[in-house]
Protein backbone atom coordinates (compact mmCIF):
# COMPACT_ATOMS: atom_id res chain seq x y z
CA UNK A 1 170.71 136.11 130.36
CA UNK A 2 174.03 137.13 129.01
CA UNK A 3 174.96 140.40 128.82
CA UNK A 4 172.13 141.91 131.72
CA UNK A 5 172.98 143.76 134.21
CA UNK A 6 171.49 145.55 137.37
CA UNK A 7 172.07 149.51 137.66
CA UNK A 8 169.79 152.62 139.60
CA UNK A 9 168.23 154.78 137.02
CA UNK A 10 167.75 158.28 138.06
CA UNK A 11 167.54 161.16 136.09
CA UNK A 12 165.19 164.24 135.11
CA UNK A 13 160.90 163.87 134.64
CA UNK A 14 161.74 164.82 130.67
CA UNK A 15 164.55 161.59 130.80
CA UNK A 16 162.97 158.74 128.67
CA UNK A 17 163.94 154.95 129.44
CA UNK A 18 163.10 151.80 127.40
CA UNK A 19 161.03 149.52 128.97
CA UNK A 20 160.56 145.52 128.29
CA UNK A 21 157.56 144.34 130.34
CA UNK A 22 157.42 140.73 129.47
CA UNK A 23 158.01 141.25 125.77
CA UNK A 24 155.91 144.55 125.45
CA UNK A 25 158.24 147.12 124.55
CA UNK A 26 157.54 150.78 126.18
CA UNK A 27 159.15 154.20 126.00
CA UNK A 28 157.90 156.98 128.24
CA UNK A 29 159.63 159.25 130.96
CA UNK A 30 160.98 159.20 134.26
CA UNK A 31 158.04 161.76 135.18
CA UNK A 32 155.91 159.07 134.27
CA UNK A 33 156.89 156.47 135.98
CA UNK A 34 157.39 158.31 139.07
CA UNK A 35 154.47 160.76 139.28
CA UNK A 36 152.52 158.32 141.53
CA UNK A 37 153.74 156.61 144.93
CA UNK A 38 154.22 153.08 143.43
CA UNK A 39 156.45 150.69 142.73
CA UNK A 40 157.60 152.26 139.34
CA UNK A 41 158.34 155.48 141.47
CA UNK A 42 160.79 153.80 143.54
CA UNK A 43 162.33 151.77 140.61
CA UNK A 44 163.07 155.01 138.53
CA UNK A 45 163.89 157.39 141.51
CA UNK A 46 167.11 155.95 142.39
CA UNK A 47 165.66 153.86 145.47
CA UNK A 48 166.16 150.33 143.66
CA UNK A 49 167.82 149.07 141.09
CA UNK A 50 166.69 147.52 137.70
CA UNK A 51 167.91 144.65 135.44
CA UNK A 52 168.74 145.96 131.58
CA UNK A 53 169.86 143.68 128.88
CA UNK A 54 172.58 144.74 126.63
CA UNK A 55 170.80 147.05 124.72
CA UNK A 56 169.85 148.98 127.75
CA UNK A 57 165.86 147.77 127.66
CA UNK A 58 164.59 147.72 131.36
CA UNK A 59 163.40 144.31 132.07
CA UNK A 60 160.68 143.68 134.38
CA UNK A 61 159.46 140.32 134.73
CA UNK A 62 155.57 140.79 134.12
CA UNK A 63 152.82 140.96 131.70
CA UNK A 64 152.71 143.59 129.48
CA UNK A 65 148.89 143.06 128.49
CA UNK A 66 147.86 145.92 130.25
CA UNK A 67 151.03 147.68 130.73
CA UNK A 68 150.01 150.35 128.23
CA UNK A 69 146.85 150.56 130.51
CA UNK A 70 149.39 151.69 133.37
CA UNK A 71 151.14 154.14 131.89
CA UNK A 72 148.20 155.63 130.48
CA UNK A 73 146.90 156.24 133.89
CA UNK A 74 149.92 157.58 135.40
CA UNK A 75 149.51 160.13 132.55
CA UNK A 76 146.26 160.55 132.68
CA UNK A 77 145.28 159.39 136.40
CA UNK A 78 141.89 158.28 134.83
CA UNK A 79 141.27 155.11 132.26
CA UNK A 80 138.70 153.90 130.85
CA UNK A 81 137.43 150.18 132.46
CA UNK A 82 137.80 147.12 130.49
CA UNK A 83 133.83 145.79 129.67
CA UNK A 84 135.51 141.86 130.62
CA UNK A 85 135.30 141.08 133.84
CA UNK A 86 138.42 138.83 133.29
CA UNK A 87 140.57 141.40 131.80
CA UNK A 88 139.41 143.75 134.59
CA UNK A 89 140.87 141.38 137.52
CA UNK A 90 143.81 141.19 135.38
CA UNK A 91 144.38 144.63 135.71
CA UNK A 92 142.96 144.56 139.18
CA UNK A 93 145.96 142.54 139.48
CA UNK A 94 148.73 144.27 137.91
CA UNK A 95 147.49 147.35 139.79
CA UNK A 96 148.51 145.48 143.00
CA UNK A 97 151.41 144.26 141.83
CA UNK A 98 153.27 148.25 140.85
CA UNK A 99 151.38 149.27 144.17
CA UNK A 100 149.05 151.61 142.45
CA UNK A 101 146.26 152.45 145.07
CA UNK A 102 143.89 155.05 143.09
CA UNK A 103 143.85 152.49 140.36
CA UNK A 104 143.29 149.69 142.29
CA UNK A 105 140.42 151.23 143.92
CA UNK A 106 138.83 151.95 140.38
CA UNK A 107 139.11 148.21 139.66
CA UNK A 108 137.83 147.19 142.51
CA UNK A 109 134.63 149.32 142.65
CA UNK A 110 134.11 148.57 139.18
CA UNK A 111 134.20 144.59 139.30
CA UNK A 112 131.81 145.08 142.57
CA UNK A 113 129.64 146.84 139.93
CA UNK A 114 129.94 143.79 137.24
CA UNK A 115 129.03 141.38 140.01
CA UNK A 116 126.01 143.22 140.98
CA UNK A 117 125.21 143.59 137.32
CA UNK A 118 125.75 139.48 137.25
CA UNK A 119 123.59 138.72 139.74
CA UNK A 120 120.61 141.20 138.99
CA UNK A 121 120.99 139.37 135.48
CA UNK A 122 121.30 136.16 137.14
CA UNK A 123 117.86 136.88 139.13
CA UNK A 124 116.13 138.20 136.60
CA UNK A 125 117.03 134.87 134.32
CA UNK A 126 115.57 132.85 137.01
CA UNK A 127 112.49 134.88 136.97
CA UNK A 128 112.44 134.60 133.25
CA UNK A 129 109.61 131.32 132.62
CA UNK A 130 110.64 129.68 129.65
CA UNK A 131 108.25 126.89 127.87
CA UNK A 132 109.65 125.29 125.26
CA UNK A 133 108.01 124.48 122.24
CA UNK A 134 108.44 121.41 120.63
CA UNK A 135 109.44 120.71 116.87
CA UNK A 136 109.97 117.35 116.23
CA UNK A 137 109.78 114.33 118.33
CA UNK A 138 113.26 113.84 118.69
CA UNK A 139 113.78 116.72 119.91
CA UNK A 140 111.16 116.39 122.33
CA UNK A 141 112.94 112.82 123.40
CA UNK A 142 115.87 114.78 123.28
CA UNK A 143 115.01 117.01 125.74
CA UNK A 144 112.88 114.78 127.96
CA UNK A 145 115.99 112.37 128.77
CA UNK A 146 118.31 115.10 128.84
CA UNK A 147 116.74 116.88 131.90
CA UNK A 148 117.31 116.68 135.29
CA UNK A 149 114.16 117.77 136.15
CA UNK A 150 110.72 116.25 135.93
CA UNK A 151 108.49 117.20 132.47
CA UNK A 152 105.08 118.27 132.10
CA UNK A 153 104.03 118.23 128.57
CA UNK A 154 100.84 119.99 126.95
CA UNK A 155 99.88 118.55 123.64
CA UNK A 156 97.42 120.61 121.63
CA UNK A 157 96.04 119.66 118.38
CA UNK A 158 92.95 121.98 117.96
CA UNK A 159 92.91 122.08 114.14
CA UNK A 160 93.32 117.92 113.63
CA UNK A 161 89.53 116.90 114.05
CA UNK A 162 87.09 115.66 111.54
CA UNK A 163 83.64 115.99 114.07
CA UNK A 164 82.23 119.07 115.50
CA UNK A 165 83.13 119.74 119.04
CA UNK A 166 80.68 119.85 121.72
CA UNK A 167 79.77 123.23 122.99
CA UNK A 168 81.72 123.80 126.21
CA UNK A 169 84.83 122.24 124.47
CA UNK A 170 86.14 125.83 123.06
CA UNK A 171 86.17 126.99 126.80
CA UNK A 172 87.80 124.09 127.98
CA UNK A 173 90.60 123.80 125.93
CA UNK A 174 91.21 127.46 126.63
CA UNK A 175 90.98 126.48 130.24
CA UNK A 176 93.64 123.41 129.75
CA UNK A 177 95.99 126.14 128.34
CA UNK A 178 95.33 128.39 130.86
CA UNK A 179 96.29 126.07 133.32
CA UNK A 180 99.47 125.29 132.02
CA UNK A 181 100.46 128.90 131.68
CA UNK A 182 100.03 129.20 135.20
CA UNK A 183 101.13 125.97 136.48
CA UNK A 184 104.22 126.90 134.26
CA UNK A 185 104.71 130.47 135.79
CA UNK A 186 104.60 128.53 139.38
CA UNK A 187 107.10 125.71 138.78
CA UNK A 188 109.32 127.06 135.82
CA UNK A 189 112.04 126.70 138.24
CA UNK A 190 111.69 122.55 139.34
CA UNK A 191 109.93 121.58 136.33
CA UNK A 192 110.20 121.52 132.34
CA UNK A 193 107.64 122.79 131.00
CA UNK A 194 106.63 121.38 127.16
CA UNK A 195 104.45 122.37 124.68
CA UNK A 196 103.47 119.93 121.28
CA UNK A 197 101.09 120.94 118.45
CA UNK A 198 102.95 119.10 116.23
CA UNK A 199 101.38 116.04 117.45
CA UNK A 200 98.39 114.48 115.87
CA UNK A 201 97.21 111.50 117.94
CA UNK A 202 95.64 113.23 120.52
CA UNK A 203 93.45 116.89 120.21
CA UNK A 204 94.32 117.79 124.03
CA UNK A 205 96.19 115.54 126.15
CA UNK A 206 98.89 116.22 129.70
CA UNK A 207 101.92 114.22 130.14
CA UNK A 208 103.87 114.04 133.11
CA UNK A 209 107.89 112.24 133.23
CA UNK A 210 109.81 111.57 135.78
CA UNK A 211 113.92 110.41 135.34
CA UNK A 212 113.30 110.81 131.39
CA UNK A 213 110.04 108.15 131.73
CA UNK A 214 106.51 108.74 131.42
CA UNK A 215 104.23 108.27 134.68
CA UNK A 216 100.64 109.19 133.43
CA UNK A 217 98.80 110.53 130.71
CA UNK A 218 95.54 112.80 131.23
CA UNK A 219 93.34 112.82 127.86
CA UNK A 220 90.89 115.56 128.08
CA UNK A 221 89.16 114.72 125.00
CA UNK A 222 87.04 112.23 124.23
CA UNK A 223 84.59 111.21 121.37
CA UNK A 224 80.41 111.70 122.36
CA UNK A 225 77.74 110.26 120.12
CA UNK A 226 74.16 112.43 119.17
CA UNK A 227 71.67 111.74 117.31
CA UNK A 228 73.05 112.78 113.92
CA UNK A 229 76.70 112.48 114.14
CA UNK A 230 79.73 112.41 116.48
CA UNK A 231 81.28 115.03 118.59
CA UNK A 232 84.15 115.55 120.09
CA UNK A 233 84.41 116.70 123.76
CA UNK A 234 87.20 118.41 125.50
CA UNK A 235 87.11 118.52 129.19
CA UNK A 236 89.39 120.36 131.76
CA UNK A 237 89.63 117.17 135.22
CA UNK A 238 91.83 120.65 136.85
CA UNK A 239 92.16 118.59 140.03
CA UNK A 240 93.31 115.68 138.33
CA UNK A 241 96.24 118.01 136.28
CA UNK A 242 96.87 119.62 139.52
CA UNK A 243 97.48 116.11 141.40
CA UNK A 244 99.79 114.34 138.79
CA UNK A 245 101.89 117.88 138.35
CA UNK A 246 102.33 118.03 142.42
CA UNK A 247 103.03 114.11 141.83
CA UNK A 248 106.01 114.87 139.08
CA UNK A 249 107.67 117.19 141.78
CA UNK A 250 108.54 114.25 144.38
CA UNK A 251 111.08 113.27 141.66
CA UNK A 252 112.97 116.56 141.67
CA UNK A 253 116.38 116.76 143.13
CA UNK A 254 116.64 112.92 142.72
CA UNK A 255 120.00 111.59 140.99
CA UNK A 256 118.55 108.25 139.63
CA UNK A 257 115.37 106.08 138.92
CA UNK A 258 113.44 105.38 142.56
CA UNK A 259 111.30 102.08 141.57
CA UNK A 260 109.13 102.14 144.52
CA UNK A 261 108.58 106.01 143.54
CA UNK A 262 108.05 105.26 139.80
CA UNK A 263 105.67 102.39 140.89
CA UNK A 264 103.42 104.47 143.55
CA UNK A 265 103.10 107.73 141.13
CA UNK A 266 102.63 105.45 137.90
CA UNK A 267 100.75 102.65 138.20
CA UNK A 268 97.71 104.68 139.27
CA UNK A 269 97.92 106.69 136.18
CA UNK A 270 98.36 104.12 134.28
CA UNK A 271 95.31 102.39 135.51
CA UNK A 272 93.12 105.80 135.52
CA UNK A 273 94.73 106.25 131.67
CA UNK A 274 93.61 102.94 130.49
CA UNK A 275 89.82 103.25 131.53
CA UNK A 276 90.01 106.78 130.28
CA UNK A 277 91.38 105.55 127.07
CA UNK A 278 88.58 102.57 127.12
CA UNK A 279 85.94 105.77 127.67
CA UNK A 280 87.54 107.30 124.48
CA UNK A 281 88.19 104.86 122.23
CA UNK A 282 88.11 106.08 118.36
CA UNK A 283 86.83 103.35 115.96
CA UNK A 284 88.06 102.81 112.76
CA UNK A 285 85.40 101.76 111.06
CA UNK A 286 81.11 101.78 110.97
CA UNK A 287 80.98 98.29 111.74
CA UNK A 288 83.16 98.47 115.06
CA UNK A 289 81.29 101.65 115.96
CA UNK A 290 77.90 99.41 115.72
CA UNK A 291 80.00 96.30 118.25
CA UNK A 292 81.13 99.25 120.69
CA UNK A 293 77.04 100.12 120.81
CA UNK A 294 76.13 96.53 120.99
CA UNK A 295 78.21 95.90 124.26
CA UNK A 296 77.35 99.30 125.75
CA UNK A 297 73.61 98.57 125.15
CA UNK A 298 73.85 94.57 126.42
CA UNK A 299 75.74 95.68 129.56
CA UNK A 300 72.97 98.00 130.25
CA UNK A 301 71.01 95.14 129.31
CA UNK A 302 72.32 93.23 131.94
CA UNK A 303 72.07 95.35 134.49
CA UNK A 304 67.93 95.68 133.82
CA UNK A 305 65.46 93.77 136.48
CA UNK A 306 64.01 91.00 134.35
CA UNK A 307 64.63 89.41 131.23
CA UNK A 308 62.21 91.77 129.69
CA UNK A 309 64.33 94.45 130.50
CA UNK A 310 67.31 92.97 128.61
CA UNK A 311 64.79 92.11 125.50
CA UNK A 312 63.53 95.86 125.67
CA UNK A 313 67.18 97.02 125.48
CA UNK A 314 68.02 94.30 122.57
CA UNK A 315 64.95 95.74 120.52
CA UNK A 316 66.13 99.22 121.38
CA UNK A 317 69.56 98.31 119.79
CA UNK A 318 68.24 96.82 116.71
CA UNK A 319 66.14 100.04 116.27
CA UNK A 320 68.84 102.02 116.57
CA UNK A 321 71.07 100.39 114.19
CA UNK A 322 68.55 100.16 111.76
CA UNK A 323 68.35 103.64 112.12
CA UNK A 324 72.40 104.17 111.74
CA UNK A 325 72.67 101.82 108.60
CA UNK A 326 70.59 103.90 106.19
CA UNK A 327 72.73 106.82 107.17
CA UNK A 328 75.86 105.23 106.39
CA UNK A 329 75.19 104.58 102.88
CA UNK A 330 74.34 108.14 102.05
């Protein structure tokens, strides 16, 4: 730059000098800048010289961010830590550059103590089991193809049933949501971990994904008839849960759909889903409720020694819809 020049500055401790640290202007003394074995000390004792511009600012070609940081502990020979790890190896840095050892010590033991702080926060985030509770079903679709991991979803609909549960059902839906607070504890770490009571087809039913598809579906509830009116049963098949969750787990760490895998962990389920969906089918009206009694009862019908046995169950049948029709007209 025109009109800079290089010249030794020496002079008294009480001398002040202008200083222009990459823009930052500064004005403190020589007993300042010298009062430490640095850099600065031999730049302002004479040792070196310095470049000035033409109005006699000191240039030094550096960041003067934390410049006022410096100075303040060559006054003070103490300074408070910046909170930022960043800003903190920027001073780190600066320290090294004016060849300030006490302050580069101080940065240094306190970004050791920021990284410890990181990774106890770190650890205990990992620790930290997080379900997530679903809100709509696109966010749970969302969510489900979005992971990396495999999915084990919960869906609990206690509240959306219009028969009377059976009397072991309270304690097993408490058991099914037992379960998955534990199985979720366990595997919080490989697996996402769902829960849906928004959803209204099913009271309490387990789904398990794999690369953002479904594998199997475990329906713990089913419909039961008595003598007077329907109930609905809720069971806990624990092993079963247990199986298909271990099952979801072969498709962790995997970067893309494995067809053979999707076809040995799926079609099982599917084929265990469907008769447990044929065991649980909800009618939607009196009249297919009386056909769904009709085969049950001529199966069993079949199955008798005898064709007296099959007219015994036939007469059974007709007594007992002649029993349900007067019932469904009142």
């Amino acid at each position: 730059m025109s009109g800079d020049n290089k010249k030794v500055i020496k002079g008294s401790p009480s001398m002040y000098v202008k200083l222009n640290v990459g823009g930052s202007l500064h004005y403190t003394t020589i007993g300042t800048l010298t009062k430490h074995d640095s850099m600065l000390h031999a730049m302002f004792s004479g040792r070196m010289e310095v470049l000035t511009d033409s109005e006699g600012w000191i240039l030094i070609d550096r960041c003067g961010k934390h410049f006022s940081t410096i100075l303040n502990y060559l006054r003070d020979e103490s300074v408070p830590m910046p909170e930022n790890q960043r800003e903190l190896q920027e001073l780190l840095n600066e320290a090294r550059f004016y060849c300030i050892t006490e302050l580069i010590d101080e940065c240094e033991g306190a970004l050791r103590q920021c990284e410890n702080a990181l990774r106890q926060w770190e650890a205990e985030k990992e620790a930290t089991c997080r379900v997530t509770l679903i809100t709509s079903v696109r966010e749970e679709q969302a969510l489900i193809q979005s992971t990396s991991r495999p999915v084990v979803k919960l869906l609990v609909n206690r509240h959306n049933n219009k028969y009377s549960y059976t009397s072991s059902s309270d304690d097993n839906l408490l058991k099914n949501l037992e379960l998955f607070d534990r199985l979720s504890l366990r595997f919080s770490r490989r697996v996402l971990f769902i829960k849906d009571v928004i959803g209204s087809n099913e009271i309490c039913q387990w789904s398990f994904y794999g690369h953002g598809k479904i594998l199997t579906e475990v329906c713990c509830t089913s419909i039961v008839y008595a003598t007077d009116r329907k109930h609905t049963k809720v069971e806990f098949p624990e092993a079963r849960i247990y199986e298909e969750t271990l099952n979801v787990l072969l498709y962790e760490h995997r970067n893309g759909p494995d067809a053979d895998l999707m076809l040995a962990t799926s079609v099982r389920g599917a084929a265990a889903s469907s008769s447990s969906n044929a065991a649980s089918v909800q009618c939607t009206s009196d009249d297919e409720e009386d056909l769904l009694r009709m085969s049950a009862l001529r199966l069993s019908g079949v199955g008798s020694s005898g064709g007296a046995g099959a007219a015994a169950g036939q007469g059974q049948h007709s007594l007992g819809l002649s029993r349900l029709r007067p019932s469904k007209n009142n």
